[in-house]
N, C-alpha and C. Protein backbone atom coordinates (compact mmCIF):
# COMPACT_ATOMS: atom_id res chain seq x y z
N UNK A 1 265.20 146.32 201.64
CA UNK A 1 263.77 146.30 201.77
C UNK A 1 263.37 145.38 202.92
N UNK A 2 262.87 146.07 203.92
CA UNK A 2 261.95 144.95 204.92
C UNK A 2 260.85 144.03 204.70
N UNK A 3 261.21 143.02 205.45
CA UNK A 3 260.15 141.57 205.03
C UNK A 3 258.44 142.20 205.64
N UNK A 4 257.55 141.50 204.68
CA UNK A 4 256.36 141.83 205.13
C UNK A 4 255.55 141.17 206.24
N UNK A 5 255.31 141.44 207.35
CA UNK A 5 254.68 140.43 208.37
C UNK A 5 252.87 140.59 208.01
N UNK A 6 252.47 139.63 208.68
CA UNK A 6 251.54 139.79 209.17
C UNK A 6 250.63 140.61 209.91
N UNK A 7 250.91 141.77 210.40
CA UNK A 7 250.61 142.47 211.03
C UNK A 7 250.75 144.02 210.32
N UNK A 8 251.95 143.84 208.89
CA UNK A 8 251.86 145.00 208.22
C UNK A 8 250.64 145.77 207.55
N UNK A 9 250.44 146.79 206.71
CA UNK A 9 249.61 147.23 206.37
C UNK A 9 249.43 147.33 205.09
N UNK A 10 248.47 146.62 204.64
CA UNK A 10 247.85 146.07 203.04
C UNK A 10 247.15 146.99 202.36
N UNK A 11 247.09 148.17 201.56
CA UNK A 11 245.53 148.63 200.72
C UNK A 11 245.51 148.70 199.32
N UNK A 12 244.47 149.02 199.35
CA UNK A 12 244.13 148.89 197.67
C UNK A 12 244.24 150.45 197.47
N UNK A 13 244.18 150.65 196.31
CA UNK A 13 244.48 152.13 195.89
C UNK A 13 243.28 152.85 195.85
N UNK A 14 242.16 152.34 196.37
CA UNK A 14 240.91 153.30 196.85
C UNK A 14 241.34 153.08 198.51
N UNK A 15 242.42 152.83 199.11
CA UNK A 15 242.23 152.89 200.75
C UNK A 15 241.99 151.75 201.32
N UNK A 16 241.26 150.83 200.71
CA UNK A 16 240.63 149.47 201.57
C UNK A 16 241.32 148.82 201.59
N UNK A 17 241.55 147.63 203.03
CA UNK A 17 242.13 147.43 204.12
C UNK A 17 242.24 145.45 202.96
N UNK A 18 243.73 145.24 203.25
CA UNK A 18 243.87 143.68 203.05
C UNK A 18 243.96 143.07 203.94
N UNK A 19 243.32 141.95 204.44
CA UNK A 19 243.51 140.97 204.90
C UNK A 19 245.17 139.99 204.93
N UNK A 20 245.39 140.27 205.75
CA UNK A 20 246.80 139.48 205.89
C UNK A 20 246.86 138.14 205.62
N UNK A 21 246.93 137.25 205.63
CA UNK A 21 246.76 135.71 206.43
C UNK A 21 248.00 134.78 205.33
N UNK A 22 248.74 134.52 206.71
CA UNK A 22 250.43 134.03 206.05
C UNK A 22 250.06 132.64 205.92
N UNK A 23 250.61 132.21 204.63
CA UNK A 23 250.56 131.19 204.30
C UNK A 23 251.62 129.72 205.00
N UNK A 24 252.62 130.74 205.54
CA UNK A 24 253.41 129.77 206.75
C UNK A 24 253.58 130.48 208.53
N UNK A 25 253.45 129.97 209.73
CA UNK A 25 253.72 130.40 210.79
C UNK A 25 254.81 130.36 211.15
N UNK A 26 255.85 129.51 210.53
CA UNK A 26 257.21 128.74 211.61
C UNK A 26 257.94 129.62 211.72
N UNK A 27 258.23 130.75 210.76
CA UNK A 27 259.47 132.10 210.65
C UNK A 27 258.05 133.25 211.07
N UNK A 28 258.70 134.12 212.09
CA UNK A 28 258.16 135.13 212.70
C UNK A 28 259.04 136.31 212.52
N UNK A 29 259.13 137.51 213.24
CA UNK A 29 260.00 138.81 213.18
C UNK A 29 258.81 139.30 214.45
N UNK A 30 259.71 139.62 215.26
CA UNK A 30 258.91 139.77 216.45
C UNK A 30 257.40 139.65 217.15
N UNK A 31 256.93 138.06 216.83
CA UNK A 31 255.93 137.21 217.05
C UNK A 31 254.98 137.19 215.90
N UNK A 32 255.58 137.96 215.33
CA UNK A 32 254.53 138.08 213.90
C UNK A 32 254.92 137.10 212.85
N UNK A 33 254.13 136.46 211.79
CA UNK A 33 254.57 135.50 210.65
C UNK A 33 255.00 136.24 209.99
N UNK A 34 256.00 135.93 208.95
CA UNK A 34 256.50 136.98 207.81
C UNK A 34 255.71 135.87 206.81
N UNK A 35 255.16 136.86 205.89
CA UNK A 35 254.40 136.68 204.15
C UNK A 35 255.35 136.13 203.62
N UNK A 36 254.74 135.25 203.04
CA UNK A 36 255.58 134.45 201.47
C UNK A 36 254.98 134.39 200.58
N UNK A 37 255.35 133.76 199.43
CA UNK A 37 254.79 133.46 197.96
C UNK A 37 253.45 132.49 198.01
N UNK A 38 252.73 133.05 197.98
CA UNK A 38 251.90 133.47 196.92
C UNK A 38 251.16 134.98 197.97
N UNK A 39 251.05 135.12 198.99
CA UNK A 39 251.14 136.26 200.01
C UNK A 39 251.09 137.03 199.36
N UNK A 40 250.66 138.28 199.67
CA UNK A 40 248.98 138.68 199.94
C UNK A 40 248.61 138.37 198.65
N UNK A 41 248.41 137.51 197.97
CA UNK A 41 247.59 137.15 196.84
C UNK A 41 246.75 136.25 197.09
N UNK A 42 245.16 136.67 196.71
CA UNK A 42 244.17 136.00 196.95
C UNK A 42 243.53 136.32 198.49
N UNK A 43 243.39 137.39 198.91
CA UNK A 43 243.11 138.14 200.31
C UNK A 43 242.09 138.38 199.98
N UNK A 44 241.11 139.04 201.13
CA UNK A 44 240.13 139.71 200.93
C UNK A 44 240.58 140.98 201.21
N UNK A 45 239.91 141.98 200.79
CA UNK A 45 239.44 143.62 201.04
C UNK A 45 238.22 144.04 201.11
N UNK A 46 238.16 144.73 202.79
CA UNK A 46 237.56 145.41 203.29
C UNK A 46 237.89 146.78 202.86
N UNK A 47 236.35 147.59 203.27
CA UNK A 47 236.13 148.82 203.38
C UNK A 47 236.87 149.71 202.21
N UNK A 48 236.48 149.26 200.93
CA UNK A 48 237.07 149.76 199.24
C UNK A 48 236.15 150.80 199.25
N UNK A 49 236.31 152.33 199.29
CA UNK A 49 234.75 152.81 199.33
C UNK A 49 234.79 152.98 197.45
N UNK A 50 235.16 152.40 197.18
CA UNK A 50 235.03 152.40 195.49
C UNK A 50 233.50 152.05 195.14
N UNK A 51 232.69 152.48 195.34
CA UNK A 51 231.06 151.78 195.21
C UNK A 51 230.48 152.80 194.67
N UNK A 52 229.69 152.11 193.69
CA UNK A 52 228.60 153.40 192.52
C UNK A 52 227.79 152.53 191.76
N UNK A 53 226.83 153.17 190.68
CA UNK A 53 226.12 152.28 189.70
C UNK A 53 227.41 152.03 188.78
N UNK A 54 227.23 150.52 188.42
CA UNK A 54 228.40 150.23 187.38
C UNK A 54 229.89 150.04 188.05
N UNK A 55 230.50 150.37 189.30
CA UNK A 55 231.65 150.03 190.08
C UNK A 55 231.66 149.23 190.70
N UNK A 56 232.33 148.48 190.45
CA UNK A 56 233.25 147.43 191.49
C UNK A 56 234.16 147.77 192.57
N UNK A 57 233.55 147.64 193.65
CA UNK A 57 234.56 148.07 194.75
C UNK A 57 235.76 146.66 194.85
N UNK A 58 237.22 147.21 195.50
CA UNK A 58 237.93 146.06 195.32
C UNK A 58 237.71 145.04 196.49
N UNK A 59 237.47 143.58 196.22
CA UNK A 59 237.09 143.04 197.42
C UNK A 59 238.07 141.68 197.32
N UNK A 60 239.04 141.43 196.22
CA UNK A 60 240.22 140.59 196.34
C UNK A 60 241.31 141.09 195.50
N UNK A 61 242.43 140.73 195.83
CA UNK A 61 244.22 140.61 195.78
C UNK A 61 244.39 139.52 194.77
N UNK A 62 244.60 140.07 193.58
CA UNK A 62 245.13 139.37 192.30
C UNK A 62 246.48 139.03 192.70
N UNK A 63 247.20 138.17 191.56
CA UNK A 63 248.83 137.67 191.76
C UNK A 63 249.53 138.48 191.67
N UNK A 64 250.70 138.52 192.49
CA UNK A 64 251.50 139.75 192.92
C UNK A 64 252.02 139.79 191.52
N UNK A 65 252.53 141.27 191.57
CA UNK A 65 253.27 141.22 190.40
C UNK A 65 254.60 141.76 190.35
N UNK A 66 255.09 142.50 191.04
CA UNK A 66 256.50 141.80 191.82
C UNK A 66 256.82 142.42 193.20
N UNK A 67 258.04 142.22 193.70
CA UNK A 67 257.95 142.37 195.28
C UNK A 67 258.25 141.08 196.49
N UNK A 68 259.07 140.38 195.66
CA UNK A 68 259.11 138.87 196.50
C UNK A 68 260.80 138.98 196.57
N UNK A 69 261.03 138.03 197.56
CA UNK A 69 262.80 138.59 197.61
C UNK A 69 263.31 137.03 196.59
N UNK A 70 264.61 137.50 196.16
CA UNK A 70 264.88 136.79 194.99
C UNK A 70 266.24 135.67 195.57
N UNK A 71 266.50 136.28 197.21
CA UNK A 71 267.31 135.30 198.03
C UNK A 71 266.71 134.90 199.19
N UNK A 72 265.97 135.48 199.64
CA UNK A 72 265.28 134.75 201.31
C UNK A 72 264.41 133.99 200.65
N UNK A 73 264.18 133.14 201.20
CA UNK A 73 263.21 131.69 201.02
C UNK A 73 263.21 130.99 202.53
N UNK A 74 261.39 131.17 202.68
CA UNK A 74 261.09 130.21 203.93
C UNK A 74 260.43 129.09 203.58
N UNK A 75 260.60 127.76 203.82
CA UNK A 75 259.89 126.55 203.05
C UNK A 75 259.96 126.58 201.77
N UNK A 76 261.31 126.84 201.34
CA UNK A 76 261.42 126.53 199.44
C UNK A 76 261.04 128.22 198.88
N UNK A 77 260.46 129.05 199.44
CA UNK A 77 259.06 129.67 198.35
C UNK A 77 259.42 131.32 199.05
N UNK A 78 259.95 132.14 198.21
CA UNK A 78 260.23 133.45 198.64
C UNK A 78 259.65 134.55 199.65
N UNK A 79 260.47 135.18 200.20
CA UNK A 79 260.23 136.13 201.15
C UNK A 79 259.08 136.99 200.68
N UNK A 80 258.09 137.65 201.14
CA UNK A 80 257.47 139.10 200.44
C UNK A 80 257.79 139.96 201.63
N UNK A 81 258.11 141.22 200.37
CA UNK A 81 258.89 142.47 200.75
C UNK A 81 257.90 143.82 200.64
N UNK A 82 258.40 144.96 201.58
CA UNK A 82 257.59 145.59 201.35
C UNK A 82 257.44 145.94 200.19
N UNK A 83 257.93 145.69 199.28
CA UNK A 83 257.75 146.48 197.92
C UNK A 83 256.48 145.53 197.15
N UNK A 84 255.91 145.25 197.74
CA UNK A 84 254.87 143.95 196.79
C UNK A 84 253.85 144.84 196.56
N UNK A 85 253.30 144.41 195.31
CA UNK A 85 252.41 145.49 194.41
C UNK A 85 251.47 144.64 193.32
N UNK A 86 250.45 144.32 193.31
CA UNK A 86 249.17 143.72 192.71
C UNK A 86 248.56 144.15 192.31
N UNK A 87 247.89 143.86 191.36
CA UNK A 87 246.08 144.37 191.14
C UNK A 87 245.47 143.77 192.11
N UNK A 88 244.39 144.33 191.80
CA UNK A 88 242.77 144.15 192.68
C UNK A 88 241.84 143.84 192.05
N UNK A 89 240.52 143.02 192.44
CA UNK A 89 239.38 143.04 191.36
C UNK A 89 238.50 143.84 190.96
N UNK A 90 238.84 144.90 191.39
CA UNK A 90 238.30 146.22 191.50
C UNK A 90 238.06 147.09 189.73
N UNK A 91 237.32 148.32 190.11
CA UNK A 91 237.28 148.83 188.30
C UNK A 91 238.08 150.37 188.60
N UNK A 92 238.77 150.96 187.82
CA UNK A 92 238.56 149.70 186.40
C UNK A 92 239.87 148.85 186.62
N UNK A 93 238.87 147.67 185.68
CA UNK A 93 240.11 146.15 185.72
C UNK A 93 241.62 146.60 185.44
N UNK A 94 242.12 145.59 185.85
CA UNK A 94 243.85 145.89 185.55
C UNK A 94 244.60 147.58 185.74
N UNK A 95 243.88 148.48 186.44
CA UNK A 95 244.66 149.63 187.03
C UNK A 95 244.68 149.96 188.53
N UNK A 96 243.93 149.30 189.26
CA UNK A 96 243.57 149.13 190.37
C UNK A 96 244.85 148.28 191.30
N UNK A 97 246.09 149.04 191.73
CA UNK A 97 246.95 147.99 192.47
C UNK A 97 246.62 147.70 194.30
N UNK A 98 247.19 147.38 194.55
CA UNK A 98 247.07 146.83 195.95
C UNK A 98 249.05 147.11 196.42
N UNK A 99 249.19 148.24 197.38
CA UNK A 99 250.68 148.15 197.87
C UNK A 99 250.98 148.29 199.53
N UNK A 100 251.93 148.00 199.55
CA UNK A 100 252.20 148.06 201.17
C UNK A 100 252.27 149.61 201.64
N UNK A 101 251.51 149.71 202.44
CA UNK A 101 251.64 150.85 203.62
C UNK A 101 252.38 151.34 204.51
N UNK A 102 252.74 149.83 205.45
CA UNK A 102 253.39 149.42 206.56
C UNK A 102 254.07 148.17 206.53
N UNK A 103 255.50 147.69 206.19
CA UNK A 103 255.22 146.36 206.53
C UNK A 103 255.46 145.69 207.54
N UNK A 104 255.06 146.26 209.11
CA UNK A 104 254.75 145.78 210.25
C UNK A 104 256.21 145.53 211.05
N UNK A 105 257.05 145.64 210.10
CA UNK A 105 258.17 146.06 211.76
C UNK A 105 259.48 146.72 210.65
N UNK A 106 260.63 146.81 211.51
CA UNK A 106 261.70 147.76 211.07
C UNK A 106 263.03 146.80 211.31
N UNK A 107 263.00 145.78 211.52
CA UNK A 107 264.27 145.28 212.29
C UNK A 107 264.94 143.99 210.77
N UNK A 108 264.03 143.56 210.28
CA UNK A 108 264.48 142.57 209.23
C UNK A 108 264.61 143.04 207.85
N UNK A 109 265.41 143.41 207.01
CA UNK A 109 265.32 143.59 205.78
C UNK A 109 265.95 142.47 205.34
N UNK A 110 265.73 142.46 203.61
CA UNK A 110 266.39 141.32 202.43
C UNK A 110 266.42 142.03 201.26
N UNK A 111 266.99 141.60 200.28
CA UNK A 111 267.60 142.21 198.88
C UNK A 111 266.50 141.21 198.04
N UNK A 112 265.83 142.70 197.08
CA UNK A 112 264.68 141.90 196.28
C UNK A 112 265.55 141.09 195.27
């Protein structure tokens, strides 16, 4: 499984767009930061067109719920892989995940 950068591609399961933002810079994969733990958890989301009377469009990244590598570690605190998969705050509650699309390059993999 390839590591997730910064630059990969985040959505929620209505389509809308996550916000990246790596919690460390020092490890890159071709100028890009690679995601760690707690990564992409706690993001924002854009453009959820989940919107109606009574809907919650998704507009944040609950705690991952799995998808972190179980041997790479940058600063103590695990790799995230493309396989990372969340809820959203979105409705309805707790079916709404958040998964990788893209995870922004092809050259680095790790064993979840």
């Amino acid at each position: 499984m390839r590591l997730l950068l910064k630059r990969g591609v985040v959505r929620c399961g209505h389509d809308g767009v996550v916000a990246n933002v790596p919690s460390q810079t020092w490890v890159r994969v071709d100028s890009s930061p690679v995601l760690v733990e707690p990564d992409p958890a706690g993001r924002s989301i854009s453009m959820c067109p989940n919107i109606g009377v009574n809907i919650k469009p998704c507009t944040t990244t609950l705690v991952v719920r799995t998808g972190y590598s179980t041997f790479v570690r940058i600063g103590g605190r695990p790799a995230s892989l493309e396989t990372v998969v969340g809820f959203t705050d979105g409705t309805p509650p707790g079916l709404v995940e958040y998964t990788v699309r893209d995870p922004g390059q092809d050259f680095v993999a790790a064993t979840s």
